[in-house]
Each structure stands twice: as structure tokens, then as C-alpha cells.
C-alpha atoms as a PDB file:
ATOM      1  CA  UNK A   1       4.731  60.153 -40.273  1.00  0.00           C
ATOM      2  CA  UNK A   2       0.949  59.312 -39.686  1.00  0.00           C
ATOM      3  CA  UNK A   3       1.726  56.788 -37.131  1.00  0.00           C
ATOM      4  CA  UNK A   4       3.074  59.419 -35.062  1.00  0.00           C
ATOM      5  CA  UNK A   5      -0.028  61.309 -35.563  1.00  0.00           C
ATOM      6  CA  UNK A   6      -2.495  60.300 -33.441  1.00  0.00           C
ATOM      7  CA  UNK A   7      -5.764  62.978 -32.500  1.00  0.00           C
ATOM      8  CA  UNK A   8      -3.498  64.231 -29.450  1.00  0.00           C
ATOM      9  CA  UNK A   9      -0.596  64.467 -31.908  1.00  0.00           C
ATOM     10  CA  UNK A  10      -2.057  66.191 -34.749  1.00  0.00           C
ATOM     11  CA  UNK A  11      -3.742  69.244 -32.795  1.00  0.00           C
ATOM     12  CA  UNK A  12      -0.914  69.783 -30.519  1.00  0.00           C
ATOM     13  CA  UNK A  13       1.240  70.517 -34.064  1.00  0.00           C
ATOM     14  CA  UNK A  14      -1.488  72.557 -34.999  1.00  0.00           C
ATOM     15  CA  UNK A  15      -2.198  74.861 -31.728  1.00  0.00           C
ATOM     16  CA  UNK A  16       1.045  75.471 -31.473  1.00  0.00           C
ATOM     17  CA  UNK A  17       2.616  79.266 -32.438  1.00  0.00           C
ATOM     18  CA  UNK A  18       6.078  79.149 -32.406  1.00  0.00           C
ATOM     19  CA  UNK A  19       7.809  80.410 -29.474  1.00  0.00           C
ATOM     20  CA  UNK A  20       4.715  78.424 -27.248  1.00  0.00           C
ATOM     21  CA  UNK A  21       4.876  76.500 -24.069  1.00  0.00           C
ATOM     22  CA  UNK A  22       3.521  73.140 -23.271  1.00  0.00           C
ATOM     23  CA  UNK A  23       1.666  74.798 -20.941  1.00  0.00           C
ATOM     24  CA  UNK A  24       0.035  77.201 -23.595  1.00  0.00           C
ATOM     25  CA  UNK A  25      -0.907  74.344 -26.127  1.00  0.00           C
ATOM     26  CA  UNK A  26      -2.352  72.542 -23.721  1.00  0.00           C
ATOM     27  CA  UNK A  27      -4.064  75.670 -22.562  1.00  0.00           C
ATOM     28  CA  UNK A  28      -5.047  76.667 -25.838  1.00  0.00           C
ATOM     29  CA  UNK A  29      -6.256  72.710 -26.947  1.00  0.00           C
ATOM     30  CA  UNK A  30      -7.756  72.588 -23.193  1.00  0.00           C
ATOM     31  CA  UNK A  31      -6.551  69.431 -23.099  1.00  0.00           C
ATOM     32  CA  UNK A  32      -4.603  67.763 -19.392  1.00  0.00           C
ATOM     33  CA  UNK A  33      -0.880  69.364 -19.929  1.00  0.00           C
ATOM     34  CA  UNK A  34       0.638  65.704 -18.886  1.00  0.00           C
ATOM     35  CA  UNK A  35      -1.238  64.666 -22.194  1.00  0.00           C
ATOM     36  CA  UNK A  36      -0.071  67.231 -24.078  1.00  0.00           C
ATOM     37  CA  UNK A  37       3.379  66.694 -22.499  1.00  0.00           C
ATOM     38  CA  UNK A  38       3.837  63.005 -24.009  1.00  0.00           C
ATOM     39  CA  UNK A  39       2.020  63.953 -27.201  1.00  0.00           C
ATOM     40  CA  UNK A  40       5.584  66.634 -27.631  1.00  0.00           C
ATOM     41  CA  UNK A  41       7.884  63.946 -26.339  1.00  0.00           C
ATOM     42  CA  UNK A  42       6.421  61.945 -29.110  1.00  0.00           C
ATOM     43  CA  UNK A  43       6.627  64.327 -31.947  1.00  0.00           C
ATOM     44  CA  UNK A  44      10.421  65.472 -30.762  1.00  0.00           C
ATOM     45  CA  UNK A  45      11.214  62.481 -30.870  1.00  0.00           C
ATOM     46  CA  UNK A  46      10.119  62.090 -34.410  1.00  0.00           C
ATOM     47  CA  UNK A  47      11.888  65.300 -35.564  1.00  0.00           C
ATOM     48  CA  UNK A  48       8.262  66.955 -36.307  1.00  0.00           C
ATOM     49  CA  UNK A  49       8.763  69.281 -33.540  1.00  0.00           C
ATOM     50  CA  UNK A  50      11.674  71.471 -31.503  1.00  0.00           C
ATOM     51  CA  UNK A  51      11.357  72.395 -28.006  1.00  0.00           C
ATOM     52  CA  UNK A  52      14.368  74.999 -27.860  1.00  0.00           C
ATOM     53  CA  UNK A  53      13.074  78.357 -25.758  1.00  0.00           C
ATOM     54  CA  UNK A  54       9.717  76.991 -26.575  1.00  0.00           C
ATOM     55  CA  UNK A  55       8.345  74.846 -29.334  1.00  0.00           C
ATOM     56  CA  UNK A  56       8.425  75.368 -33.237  1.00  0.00           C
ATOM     57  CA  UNK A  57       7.400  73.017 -35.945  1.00  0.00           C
ATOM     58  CA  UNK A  58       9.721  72.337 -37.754  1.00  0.00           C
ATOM     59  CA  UNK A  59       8.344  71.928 -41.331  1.00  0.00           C
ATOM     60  CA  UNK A  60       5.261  73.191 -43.054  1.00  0.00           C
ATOM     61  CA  UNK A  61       4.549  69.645 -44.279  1.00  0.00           C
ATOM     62  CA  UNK A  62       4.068  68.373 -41.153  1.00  0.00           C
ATOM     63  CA  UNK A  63       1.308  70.497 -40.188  1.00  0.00           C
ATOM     64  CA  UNK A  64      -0.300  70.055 -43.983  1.00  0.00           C
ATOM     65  CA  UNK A  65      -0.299  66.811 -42.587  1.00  0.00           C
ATOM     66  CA  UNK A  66      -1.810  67.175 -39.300  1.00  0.00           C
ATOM     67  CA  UNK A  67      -4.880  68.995 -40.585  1.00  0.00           C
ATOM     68  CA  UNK A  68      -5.343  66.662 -43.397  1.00  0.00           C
ATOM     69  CA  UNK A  69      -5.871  64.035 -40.717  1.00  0.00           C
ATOM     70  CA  UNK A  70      -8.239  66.331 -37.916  1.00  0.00           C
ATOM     71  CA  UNK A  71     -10.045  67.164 -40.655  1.00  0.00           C
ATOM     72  CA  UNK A  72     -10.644  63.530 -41.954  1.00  0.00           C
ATOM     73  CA  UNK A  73     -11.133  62.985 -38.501  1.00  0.00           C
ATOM     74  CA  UNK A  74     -13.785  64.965 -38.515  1.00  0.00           C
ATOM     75  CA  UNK A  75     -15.808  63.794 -41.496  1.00  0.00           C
ATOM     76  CA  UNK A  76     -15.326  60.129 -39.902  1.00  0.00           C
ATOM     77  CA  UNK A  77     -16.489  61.225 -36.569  1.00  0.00           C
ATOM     78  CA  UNK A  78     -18.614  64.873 -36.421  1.00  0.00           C
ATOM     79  CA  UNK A  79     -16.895  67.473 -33.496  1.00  0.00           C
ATOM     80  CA  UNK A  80     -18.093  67.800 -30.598  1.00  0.00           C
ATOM     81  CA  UNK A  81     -19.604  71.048 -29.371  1.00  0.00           C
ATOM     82  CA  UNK A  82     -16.347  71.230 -27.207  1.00  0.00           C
ATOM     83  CA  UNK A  83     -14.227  69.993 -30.491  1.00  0.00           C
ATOM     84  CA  UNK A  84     -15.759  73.255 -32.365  1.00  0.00           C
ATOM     85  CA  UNK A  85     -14.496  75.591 -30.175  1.00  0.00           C
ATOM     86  CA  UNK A  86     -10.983  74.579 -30.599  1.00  0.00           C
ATOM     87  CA  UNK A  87     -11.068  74.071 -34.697  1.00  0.00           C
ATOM     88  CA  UNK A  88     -10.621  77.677 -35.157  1.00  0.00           C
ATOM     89  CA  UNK A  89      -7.635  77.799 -33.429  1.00  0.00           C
ATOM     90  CA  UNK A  90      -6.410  75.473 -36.029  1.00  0.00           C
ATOM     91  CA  UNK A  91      -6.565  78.374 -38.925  1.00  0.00           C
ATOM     92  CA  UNK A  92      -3.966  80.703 -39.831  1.00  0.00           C
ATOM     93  CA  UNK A  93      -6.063  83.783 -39.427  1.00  0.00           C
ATOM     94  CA  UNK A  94      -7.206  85.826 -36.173  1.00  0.00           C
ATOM     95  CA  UNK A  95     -10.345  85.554 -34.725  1.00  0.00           C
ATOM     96  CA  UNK A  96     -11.996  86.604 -31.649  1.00  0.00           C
ATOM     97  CA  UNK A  97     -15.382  84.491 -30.434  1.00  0.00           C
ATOM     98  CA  UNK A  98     -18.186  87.220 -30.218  1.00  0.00           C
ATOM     99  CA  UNK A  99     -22.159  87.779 -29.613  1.00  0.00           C
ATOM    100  CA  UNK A 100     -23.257  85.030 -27.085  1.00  0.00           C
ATOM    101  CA  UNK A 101     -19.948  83.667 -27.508  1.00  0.00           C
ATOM    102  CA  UNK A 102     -18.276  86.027 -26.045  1.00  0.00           C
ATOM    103  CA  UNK A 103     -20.558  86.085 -23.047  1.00  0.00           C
ATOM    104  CA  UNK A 104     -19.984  82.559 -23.112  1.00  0.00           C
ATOM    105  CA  UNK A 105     -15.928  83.116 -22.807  1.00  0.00           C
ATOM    106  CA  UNK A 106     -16.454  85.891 -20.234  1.00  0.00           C
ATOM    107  CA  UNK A 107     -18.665  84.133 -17.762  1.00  0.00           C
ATOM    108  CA  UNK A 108     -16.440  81.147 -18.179  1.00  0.00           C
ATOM    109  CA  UNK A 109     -18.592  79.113 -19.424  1.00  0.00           C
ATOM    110  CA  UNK A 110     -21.424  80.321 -16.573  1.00  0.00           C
ATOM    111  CA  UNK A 111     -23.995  81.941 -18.933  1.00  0.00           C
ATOM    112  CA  UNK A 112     -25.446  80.114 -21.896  1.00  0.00           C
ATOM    113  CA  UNK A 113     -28.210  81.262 -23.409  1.00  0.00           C
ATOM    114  CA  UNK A 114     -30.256  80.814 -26.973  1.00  0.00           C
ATOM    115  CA  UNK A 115     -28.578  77.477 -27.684  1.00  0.00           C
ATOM    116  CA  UNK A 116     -29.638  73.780 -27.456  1.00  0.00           C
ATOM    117  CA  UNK A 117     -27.127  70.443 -28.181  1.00  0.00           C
ATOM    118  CA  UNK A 118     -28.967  69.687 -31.413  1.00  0.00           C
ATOM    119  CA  UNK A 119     -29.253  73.227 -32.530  1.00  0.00           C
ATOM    120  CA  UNK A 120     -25.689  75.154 -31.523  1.00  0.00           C
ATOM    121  CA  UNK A 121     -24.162  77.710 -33.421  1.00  0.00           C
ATOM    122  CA  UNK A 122     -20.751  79.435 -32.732  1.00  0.00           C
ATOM    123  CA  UNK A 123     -20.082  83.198 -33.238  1.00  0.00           C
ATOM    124  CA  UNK A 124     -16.895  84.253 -34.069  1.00  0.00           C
ATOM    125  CA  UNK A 125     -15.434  87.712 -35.302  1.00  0.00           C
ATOM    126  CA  UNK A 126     -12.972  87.434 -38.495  1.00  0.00           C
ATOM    127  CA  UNK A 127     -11.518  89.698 -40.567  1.00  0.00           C
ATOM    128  CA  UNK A 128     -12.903  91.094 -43.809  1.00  0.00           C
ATOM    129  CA  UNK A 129      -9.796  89.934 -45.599  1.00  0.00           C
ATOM    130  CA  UNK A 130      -9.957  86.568 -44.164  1.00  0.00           C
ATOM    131  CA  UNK A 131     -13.791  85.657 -44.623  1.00  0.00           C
ATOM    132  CA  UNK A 132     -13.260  83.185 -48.016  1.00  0.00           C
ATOM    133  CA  UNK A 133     -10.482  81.693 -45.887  1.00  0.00           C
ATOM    134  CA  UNK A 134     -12.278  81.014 -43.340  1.00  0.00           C
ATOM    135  CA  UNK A 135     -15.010  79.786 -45.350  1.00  0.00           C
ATOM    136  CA  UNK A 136     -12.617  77.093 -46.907  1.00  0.00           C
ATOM    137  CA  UNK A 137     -11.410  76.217 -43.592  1.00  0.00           C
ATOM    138  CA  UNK A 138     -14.730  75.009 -42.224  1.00  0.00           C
ATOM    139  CA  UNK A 139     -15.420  73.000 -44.676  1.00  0.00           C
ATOM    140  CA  UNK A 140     -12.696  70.797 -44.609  1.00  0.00           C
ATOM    141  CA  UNK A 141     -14.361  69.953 -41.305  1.00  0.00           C
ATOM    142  CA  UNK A 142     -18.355  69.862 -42.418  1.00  0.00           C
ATOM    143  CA  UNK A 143     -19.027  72.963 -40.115  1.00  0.00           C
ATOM    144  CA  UNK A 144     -21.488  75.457 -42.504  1.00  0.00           C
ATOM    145  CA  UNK A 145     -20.759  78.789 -42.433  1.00  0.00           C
ATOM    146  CA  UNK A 146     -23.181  81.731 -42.604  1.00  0.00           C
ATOM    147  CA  UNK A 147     -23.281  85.715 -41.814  1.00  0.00           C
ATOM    148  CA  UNK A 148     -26.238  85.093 -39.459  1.00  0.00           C
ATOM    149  CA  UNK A 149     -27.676  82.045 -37.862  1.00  0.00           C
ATOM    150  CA  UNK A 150     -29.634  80.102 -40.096  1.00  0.00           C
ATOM    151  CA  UNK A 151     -32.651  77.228 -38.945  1.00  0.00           C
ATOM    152  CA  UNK A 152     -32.444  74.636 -37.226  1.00  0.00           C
ATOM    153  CA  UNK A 153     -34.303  72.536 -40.433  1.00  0.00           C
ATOM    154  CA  UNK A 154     -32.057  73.586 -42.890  1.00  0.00           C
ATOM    155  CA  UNK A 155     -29.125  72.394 -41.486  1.00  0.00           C
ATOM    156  CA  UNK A 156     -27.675  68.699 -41.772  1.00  0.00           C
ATOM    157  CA  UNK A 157     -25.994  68.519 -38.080  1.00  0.00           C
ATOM    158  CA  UNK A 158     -26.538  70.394 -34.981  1.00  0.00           C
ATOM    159  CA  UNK A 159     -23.797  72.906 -35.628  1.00  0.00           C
ATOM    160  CA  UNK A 160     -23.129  76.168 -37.903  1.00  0.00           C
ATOM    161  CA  UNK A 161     -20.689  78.794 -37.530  1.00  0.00           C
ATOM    162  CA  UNK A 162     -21.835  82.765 -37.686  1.00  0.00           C
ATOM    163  CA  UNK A 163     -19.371  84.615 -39.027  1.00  0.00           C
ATOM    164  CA  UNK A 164     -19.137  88.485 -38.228  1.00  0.00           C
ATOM    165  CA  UNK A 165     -16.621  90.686 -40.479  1.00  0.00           C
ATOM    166  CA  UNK A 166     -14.865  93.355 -39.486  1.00  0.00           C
ATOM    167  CA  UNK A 167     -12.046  95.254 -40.513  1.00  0.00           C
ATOM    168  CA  UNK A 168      -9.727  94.904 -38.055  1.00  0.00           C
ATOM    169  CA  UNK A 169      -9.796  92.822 -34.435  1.00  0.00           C
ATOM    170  CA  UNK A 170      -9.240  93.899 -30.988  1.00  0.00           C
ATOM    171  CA  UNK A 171      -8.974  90.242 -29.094  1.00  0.00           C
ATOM    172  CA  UNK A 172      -8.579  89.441 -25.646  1.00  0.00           C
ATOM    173  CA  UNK A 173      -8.281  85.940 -24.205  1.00  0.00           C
ATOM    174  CA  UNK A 174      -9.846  84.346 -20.863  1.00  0.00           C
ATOM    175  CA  UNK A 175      -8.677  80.454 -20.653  1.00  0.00           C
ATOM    176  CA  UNK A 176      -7.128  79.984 -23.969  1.00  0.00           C
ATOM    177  CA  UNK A 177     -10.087  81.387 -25.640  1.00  0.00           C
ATOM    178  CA  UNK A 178      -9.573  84.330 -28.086  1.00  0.00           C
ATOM    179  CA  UNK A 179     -12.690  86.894 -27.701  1.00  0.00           C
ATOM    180  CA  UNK A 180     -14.068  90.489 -28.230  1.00  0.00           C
ATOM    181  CA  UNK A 181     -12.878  92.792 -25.533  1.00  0.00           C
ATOM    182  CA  UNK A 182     -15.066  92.687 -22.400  1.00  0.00           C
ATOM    183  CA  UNK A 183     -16.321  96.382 -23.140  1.00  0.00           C
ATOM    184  CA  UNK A 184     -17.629  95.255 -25.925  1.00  0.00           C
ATOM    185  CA  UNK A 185     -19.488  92.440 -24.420  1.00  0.00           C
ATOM    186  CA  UNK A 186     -21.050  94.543 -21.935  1.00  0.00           C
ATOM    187  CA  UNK A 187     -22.219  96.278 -24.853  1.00  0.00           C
ATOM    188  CA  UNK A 188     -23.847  93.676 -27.123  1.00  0.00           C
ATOM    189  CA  UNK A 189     -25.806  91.986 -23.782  1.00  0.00           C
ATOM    190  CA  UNK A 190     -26.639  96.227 -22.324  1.00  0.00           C
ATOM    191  CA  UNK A 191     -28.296  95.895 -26.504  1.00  0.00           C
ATOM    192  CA  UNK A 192     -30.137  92.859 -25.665  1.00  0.00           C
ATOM    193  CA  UNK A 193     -30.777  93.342 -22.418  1.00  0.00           C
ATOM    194  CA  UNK A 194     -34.442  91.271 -21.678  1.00  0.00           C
ATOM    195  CA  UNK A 195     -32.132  88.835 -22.976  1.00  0.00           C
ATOM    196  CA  UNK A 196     -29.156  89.027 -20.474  1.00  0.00           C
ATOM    197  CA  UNK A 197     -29.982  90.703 -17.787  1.00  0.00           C
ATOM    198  CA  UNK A 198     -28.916  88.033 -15.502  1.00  0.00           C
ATOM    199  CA  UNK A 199     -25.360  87.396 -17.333  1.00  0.00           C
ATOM    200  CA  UNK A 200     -24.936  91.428 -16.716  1.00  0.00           C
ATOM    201  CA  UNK A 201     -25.517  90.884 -12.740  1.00  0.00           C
ATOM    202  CA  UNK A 202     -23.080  87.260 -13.054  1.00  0.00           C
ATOM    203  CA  UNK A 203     -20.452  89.688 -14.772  1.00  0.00           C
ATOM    204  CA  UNK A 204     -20.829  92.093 -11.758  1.00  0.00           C
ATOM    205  CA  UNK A 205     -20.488  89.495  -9.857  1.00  0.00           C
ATOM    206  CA  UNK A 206     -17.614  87.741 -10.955  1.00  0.00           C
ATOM    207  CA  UNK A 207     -15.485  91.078 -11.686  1.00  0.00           C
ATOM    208  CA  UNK A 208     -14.753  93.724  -9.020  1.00  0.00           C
ATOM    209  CA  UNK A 209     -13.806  96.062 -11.241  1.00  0.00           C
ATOM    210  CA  UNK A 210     -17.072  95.905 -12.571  1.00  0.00           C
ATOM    211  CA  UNK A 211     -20.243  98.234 -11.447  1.00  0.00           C
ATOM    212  CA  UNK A 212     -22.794  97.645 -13.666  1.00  0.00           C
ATOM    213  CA  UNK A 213     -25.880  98.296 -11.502  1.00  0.00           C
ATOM    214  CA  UNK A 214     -27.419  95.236 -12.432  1.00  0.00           C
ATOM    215  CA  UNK A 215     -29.773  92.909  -9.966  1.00  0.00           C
ATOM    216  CA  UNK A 216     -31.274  90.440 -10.914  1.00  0.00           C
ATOM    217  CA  UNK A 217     -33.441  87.654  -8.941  1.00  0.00           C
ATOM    218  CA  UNK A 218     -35.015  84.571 -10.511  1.00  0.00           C
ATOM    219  CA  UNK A 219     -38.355  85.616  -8.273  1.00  0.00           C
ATOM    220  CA  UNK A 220     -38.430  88.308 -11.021  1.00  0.00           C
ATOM    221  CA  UNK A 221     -38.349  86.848 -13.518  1.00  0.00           C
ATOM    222  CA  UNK A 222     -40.894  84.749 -12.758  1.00  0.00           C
ATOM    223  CA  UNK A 223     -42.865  87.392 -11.966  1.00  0.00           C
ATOM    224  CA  UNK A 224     -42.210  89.298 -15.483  1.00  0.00           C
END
């Protein structure tokens, strides 16, 4: 089995819902869909997977199997800040990225404030139900886990994950990434709004739909 299951290999088994398209794995992995392609040829080829009205795993083993060996991965080799986003998506439980996150998700990737490299955590909204779960999950992959961001100094790596109960989800997703509704968004930056203003007047920007009546200039800020 494991020589099969190469990095490419393992995460496509494990992005995939059943019933998904190359196209969606990929999406979801955001990883090149010709990669993704030969990574399914491989594992079909194997028996590990079935591409029949989209693709299915066909055996809970196998993807025991694949997330024994991302997570080893992992401890070998820490993630990447781009490798963290896509871990969740590895669990069995909803989630929905949230609080910068999901201003982060909504600007696609055009707004990015509060965070440094060395000193990055990720928000995501979980249910209640599902926090000890979760809390399991990350660290099979060395990721700490917290209800609110902790410092820098008491940390052993660069990255943490908030998490933020709730009791149930509303998710939307822009580019493969699950997040919070845009509503409520607009919400949490309108809340924290010296600290946003400019991602409001980017939102406004990049949806028409939107009228937020929000300008913003960097000759103001500099004045401020």
C-alpha cells in the first residue's frame, strides 16, 4: 500500500467526499488538477480508489492509512502556512474558517492583516460537539490548539489554531475554502473597524452587490 502513497497520493484519498470530481479534490487540495489527475490514475489503479459517477474510496483502511502517513509527514517536516489551511479539510467534522480568516477567504487572499510568517495563527469555526475531536486531530499534526490566540513566546513553531465553538455552522465556500457566510464577515471587520477599514472598501470593491459606504485612501491613513 504505502508505496502507492506518496504526499500527492495520501491527501487526494483524504480530500476526497464521495461522489467528488477530480476537479473538486484538486480544488479543494489547491493543488494543479493534472497532478491530482495522475495521483487518481495511480490509486485506481491500485484498487484504493473508484472513479464511477465520481470518486469513492473504497475502504476505510485506506484512508487510516493515508493520514497515518500526512501526519508523520508532518512531524518529519512542519506544514507550511499554505499546508495548514488544507489539514482541516482532512477531518471528518465541518468547519468553516472565521475572524481574519474569513476575511482572508473573502478577499481571496487580498487582505491579511495581524499575522506575521513566524507568528500565524488560523481561525476556524467548529462545532461544540466536535471541539475534543478536533483537538485530537491537530495533534496528530503538532498544530496547538487554543480558544483564543495565545503568544508568540509560548509557542514552539510559528503556528496555532483558534478554535471558535458554536452550535451549529452556516458555511459557504470561495475557492475550495469552507468559511463563515459573507454577512457575517462584514460583521466581525464593521466590529473592528480601525482595524479593517480598508478590507471593507476591497470587499466593496470586489463585489457589486455590495454597498458598504466604505472609502478608504492610504493618504488617510497616514494622516490618522
Amino acid at each position: 500500500m504505502y508505496e502507492v502513497l506518496d504526499d500527492t497520493a495520501a491527501q487526494t484519498i483524504l480530500a476526497i467526499e464521495s461522489g467528488d470530481s477530480i476537479r473538486r479534490v484538486a480544488q479543494h487540495l489547491h493543488t494543479p488538477y493534472e497532478t491530482v489527475r495522475q495521483a487518481v490514475n495511480r490509486l485506481e489503479d491500485a484498487g484504493y480508489v473508484s472513479y464511477d459517477d465520481g470518486l469513492t474510496v473504497v475502504d476505510e483502511r485506506v484512508h487510516d492509512a493515508a493520514l497515518e502517513l500526512v501526519a508523520a509527514s508532518a512531524g518529519v517536516s512542519p506544514p507550511s502556512i499554505e499546508e495548514t489551511y488544507v489539514i482541516p479539510q482532512f477531518s471528518d467534522w465541518p468547519f468553516a474558517f472565521t475572524r481574519i480568516d474569513a476575511v482572508y477567504v473573502w478577499t481571496q487572499g487580498g487582505y491579511q492583516v495581524g499575522r506575521e510568517p513566524d507568528n500565524y495563527p488560523l481561525f476556524l469555526a467548529v462545532r461544540e460537539q466536535d471541539v475534543d475531536a478536533w483537538e485530537t486531530f491537530f495533534e496528530w499534526f503538532d498544530l496547538p490548539t487554543a480558544f483564543e490566540r495565545q503568544p508568540r513566546d509560548e509557542l514552539d513553531g510559528p503556528l496555532q489554531i483558534v478554535l471558535e465553538p458554536h452550535t451549529s455552522l452556516d458555511i459557504e465556500h470561495v475557492e475550495g475554502y469552507p468559511v463563515i457566510p459573507r454577512a457575517e464577515t462584514i460583521e466581525y471587520m464593521r466590529e473592528n473597524y480601525a482595524q479593517f477599514q480598508s478590507g471593507l472598501a476591497m470587499l466593496d470593491r470586489m463585489y457589486e452587490d455590495l454597498d458598504l459606504g466604505v472609502t478608504y485612501r492610504e493618504t488617510e491613513r497616514a494622516q490618522s
